[in-house]
Protein backbone atom coordinates (compact mmCIF):
# COMPACT_ATOMS: atom_id res chain seq x y z
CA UNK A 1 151.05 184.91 -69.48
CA UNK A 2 149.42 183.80 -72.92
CA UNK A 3 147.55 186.98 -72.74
CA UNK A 4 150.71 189.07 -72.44
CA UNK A 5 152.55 186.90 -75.42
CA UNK A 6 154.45 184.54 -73.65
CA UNK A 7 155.12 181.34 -75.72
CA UNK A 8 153.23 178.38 -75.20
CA UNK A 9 155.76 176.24 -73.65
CA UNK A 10 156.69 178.52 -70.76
CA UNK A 11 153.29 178.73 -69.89
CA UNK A 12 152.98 174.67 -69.71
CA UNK A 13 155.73 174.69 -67.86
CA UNK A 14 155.15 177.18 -65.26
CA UNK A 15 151.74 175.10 -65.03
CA UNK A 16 153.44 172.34 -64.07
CA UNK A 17 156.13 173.76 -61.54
CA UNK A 18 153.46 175.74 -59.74
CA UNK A 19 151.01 172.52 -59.39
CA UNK A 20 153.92 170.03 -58.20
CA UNK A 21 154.66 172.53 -55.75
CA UNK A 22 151.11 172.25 -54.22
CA UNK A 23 151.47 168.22 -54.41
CA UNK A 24 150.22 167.59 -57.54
CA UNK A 25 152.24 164.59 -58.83
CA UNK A 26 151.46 164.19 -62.05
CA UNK A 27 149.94 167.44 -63.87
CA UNK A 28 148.74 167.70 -67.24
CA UNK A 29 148.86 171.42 -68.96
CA UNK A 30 148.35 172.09 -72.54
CA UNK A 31 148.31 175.45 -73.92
CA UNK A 32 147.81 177.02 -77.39
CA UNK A 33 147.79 180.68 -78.26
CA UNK A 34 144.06 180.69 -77.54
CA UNK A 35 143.71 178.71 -75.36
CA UNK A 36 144.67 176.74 -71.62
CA UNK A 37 143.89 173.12 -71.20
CA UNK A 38 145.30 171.80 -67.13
CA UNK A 39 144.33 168.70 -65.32
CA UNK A 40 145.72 167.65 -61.54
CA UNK A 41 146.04 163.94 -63.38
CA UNK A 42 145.79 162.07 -66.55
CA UNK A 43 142.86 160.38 -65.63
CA UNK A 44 140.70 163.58 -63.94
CA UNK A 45 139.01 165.63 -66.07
CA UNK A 46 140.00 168.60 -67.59
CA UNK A 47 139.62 172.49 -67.38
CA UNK A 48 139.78 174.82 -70.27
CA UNK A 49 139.89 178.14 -69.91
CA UNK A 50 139.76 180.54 -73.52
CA UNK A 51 142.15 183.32 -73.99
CA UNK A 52 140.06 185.97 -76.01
CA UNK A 53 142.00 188.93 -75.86
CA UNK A 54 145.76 189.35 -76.32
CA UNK A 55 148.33 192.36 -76.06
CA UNK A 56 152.47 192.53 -75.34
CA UNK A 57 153.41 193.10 -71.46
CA UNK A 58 156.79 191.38 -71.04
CA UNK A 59 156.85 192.77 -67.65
CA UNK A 60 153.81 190.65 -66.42
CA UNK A 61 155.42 187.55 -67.94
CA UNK A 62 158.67 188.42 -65.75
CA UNK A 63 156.17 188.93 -62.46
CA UNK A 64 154.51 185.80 -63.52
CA UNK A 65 157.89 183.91 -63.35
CA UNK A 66 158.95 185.28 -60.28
CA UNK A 67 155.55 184.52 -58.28
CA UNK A 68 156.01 180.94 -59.49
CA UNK A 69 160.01 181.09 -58.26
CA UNK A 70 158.83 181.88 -55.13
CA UNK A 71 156.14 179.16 -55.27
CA UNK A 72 158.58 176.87 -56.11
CA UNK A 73 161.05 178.04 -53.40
CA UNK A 74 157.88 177.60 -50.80
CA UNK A 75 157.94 181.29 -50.21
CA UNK A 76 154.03 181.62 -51.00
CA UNK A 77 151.04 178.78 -50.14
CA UNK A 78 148.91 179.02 -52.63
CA UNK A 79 146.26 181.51 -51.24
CA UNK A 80 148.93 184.49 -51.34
CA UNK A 81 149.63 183.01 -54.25
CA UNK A 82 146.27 183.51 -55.79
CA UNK A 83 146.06 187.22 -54.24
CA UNK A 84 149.55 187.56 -56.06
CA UNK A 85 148.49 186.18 -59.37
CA UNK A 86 145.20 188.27 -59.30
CA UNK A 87 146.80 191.59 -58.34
CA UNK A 88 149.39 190.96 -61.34
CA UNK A 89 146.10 190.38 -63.39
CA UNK A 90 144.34 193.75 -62.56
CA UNK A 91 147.87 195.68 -63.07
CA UNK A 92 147.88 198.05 -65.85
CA UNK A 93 150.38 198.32 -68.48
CA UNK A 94 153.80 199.59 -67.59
CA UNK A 95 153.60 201.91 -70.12
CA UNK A 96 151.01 204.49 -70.95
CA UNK A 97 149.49 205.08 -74.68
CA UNK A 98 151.29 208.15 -75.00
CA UNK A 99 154.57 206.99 -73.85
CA UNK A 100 153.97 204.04 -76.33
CA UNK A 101 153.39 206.79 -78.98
CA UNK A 102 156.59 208.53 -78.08
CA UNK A 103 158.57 205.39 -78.58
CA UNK A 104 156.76 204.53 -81.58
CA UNK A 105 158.07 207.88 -82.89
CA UNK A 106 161.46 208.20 -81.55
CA UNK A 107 162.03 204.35 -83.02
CA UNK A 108 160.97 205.14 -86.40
CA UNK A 109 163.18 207.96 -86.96
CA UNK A 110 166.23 205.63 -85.32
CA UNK A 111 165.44 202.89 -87.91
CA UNK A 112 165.02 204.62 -90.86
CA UNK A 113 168.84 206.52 -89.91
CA UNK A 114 169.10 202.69 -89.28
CA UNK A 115 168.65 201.31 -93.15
CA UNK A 116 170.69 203.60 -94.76
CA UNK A 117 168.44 207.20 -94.64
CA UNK A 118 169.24 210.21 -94.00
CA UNK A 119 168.95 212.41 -91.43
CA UNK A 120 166.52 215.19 -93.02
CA UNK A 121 164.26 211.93 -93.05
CA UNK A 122 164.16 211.46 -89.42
CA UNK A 123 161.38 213.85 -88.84
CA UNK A 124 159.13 212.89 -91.13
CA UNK A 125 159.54 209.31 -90.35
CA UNK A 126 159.23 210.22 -86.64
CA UNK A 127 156.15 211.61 -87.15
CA UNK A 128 154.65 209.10 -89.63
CA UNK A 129 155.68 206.54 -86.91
CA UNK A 130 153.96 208.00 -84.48
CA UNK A 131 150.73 209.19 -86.01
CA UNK A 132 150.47 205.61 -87.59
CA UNK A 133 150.95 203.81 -83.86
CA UNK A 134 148.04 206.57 -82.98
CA UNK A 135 146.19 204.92 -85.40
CA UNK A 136 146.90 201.63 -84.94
CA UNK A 137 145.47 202.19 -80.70
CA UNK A 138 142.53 204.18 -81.72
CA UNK A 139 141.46 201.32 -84.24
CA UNK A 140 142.39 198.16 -81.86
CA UNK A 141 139.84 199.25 -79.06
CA UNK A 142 137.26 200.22 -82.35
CA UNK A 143 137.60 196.71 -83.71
CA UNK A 144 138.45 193.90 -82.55
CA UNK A 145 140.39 192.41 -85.36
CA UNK A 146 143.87 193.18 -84.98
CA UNK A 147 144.94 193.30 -88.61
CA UNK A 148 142.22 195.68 -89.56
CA UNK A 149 144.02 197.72 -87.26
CA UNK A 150 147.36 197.27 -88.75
CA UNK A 151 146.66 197.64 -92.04
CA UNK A 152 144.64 201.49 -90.99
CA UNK A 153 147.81 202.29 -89.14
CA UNK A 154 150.01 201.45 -92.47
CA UNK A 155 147.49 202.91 -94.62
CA UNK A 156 148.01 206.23 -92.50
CA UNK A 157 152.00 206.00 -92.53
CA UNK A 158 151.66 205.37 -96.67
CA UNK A 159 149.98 208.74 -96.87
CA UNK A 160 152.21 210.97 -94.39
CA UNK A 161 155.24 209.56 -96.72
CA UNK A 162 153.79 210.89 -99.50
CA UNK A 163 152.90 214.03 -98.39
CA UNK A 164 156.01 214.50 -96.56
CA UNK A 165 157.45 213.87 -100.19
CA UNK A 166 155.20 215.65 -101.94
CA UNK A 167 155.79 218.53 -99.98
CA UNK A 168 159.52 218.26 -99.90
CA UNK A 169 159.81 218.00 -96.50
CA UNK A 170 161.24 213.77 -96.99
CA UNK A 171 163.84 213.00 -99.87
CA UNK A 172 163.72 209.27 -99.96
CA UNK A 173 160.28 207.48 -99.35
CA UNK A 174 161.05 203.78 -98.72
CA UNK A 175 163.30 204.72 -96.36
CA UNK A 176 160.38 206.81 -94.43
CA UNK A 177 158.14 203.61 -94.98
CA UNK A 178 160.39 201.46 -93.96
CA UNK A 179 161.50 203.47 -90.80
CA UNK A 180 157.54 204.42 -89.77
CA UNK A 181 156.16 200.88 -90.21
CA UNK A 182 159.29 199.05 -87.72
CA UNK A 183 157.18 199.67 -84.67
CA UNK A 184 154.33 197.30 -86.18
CA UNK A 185 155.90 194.74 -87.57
CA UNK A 186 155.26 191.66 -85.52
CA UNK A 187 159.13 190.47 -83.90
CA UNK A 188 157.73 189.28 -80.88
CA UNK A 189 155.21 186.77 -82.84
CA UNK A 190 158.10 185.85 -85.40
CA UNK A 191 160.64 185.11 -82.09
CA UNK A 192 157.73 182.83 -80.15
CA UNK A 193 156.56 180.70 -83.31
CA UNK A 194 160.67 180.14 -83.68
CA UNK A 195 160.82 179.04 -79.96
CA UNK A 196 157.81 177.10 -79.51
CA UNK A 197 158.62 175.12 -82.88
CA UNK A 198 162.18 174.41 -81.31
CA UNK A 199 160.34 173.50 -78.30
CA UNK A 200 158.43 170.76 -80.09
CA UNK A 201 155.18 173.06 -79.43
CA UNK A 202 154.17 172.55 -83.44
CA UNK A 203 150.63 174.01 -83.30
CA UNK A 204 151.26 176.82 -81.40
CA UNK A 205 154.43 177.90 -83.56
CA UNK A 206 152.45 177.17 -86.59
CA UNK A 207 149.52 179.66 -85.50
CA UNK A 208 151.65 182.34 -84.28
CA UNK A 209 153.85 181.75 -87.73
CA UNK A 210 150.92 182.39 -89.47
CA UNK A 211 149.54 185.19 -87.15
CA UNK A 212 153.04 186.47 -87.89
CA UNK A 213 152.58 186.61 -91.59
CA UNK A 214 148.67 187.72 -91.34
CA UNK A 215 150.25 191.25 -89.89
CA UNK A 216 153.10 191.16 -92.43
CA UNK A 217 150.83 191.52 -95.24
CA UNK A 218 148.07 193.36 -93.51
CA UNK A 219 151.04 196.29 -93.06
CA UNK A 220 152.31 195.56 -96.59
CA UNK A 221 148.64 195.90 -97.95
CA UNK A 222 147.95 199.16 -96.47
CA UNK A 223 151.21 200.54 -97.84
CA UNK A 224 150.89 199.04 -101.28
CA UNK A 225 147.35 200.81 -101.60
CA UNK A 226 148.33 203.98 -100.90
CA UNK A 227 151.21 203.55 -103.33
CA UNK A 228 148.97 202.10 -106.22
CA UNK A 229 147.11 205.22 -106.50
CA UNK A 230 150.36 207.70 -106.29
């Protein structure tokens, strides 16, 4: 679940369902964006497990939550539910790169109609969208720091605005910008660091506040270079 973006506190407490419905009485979880901390008892010791790599699957956070319903229900003893949990593990993503891409595109032109453009501007910010979200995959499996990657991807939707300008196939550039870069701006970080702060979760709604704002100004830097040298 942490490695699909699911906040911190449902995590904990799907812990903690799923090990008092095996018996465990009085189960300790603790979890922060990196990492998983669970013991059977306050006074065993502890297992940590590190969460390296992260991405967005909302759909294996809903599978996640519906193994442990059934868990909880006594539907599933806990080898099936291991078999489950590991079969949701290997799962790919719903969603392939390329229909990703599409969306990327078709959401760019919808937002930029969205803030007030126009619709000879839905093209161009389509396609600046799209190429930038092309850039933005290509550079997360190059590197594995994920604002390098967002900051290449706004770098590349900077320059398609331009020329699209230049060129006069766009009339109003911020509105291209604006509409292109949507699609990377980080919503889903933003809405858990609100949650898990409400939740009393402070560390982990600090870090993902501040992973939030990291990718703000990783997509405003590559933008404001390209328009520094215009």
């Amino acid at each position: 679940m942490l490695e699909s973006s699911a906040e911190t506190y449902r995590v904990e407490d799907t812990m903690n369902r799923i090990a008092r419905a095996f018996g465990v009485e009085n189960p300790q979880s603790y979890a922060t964006p990196t990492g998983i901390y669970f013991s059977i008892d306050q006074a065993e010791p502890a297992n940590m497990m590190r969460i390296v790599k992260r991405t967005t699957d909302l759909n294996k956070i809903a599978e996640v939550n519906s193994v442990s319903r059934r868990i909880a229900a006594g539907e599933l003893n806990m080898e099936d539910a291991y078999h489950a949990l590991k079969e949701l593990e290997k799962q790919k993503s719903l969603y392939s790169n390329k229909l990703m891409v599409f969306i990327a595109a078709l959401a760019s032109g919808c937002f930029t109609i969205m803030f007030g453009g126009i619709w000879a501007d839905f093209l161009p910010s389509a396609i600046a969208g799209g190429i930038g979200f092309i850039g933005f995959l290509w550079f997360d499996k190059l590197v594995e720091i994920r604002f390098i990657s967002e900051f290449v991807a706004a770098f590349f939707i900077g320059l398609l605005a331009v020329f699209f300008i230049h060129t006069g196939l766009g009339v109003e550039l911020d509105k291209i910008i604006i509409g292109a870069v949507m699609p990377l701006v980080p919503g889903l970080h933003i809405t858990n660091a609100v949650r898990d702060l409400l939740a009393g979760h402070l560390v982990a709604g600090l870090s993902k506040g501040v992973e939030a704002l990291l990718t703000a100004s990783a997509i405003g830097a590559g933008i404001a270079v390209v328009l520094a040298f215009v």
